[in-house]
Protein backbone atom coordinates (compact mmCIF):
# COMPACT_ATOMS: atom_id res chain seq x y z
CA UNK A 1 -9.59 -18.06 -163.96
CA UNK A 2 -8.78 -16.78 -160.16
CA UNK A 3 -5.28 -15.51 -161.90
CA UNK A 4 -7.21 -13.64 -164.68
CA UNK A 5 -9.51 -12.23 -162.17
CA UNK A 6 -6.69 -11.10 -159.66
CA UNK A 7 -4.57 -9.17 -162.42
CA UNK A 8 -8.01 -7.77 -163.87
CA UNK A 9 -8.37 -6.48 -160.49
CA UNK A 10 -4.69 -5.21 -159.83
CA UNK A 11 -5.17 -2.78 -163.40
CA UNK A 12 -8.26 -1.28 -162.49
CA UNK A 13 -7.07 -0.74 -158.37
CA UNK A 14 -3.68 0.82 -160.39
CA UNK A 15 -5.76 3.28 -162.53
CA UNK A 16 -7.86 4.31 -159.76
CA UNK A 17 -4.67 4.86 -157.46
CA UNK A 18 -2.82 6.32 -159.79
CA UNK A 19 -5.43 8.75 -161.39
CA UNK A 20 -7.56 9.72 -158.58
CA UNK A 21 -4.93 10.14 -156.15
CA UNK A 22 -3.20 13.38 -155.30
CA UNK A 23 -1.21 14.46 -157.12
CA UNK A 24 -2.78 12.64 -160.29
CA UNK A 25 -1.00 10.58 -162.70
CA UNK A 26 -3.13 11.15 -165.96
CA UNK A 27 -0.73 9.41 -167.89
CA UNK A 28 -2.09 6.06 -166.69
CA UNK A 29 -5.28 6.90 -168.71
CA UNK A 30 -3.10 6.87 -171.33
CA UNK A 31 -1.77 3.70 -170.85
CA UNK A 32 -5.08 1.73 -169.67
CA UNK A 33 -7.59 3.64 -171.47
CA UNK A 34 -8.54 2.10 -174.76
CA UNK A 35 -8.19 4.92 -177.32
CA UNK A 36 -11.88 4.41 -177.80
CA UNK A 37 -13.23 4.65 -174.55
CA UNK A 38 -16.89 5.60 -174.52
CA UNK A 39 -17.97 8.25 -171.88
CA UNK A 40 -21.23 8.89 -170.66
CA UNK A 41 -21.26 11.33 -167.67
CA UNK A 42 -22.52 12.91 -166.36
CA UNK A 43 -25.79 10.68 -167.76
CA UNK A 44 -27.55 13.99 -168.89
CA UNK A 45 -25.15 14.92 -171.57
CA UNK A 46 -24.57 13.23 -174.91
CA UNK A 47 -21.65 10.48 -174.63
CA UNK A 48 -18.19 11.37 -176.12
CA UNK A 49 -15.60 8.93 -177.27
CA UNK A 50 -11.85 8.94 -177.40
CA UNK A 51 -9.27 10.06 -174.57
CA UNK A 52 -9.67 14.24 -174.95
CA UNK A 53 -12.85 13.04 -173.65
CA UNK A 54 -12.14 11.36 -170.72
CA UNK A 55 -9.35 13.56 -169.87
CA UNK A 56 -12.08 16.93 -170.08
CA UNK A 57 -14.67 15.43 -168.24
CA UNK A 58 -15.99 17.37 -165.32
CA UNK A 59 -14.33 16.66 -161.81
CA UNK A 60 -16.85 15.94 -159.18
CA UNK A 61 -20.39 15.46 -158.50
CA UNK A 62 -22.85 17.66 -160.68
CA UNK A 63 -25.84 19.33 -158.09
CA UNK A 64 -28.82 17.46 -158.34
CA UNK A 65 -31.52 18.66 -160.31
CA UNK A 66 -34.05 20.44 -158.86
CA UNK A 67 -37.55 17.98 -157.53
């Protein structure tokens, strides 16, 4: 179980490294995406599915909406 955990946590620390890091390596997505990836964000718009939309989805924080 502690061995399933550890390389659980060693993929997801490897796709964060190596796709938010500078320069980015997008081809990790790729690699450790499932082709079916659902994406919801930001939370306003309708989710998308499938790596185009993953690899399209807006960099950064969107401004908060006004109170």
């Amino acid at each position: 179980m502690a061995a399933e955990l550890l390389a659980r946590q060693a993929i997801v620390g490897r796709g964060f490294k190596d796709s938010w890091s500078t320069p980015s390596d997008l081809a990790v997505v790729d690699e450790l995406v499932a082709p079916d990836v659902l994406l919801q964000y930001p939370p306003e718009q309708p989710a998308a599915t499938g790596f185009g939309a993953l690899l399209s989805a807006p960099i950064g924080v969107p401004p908060l909406p006004d109170a």
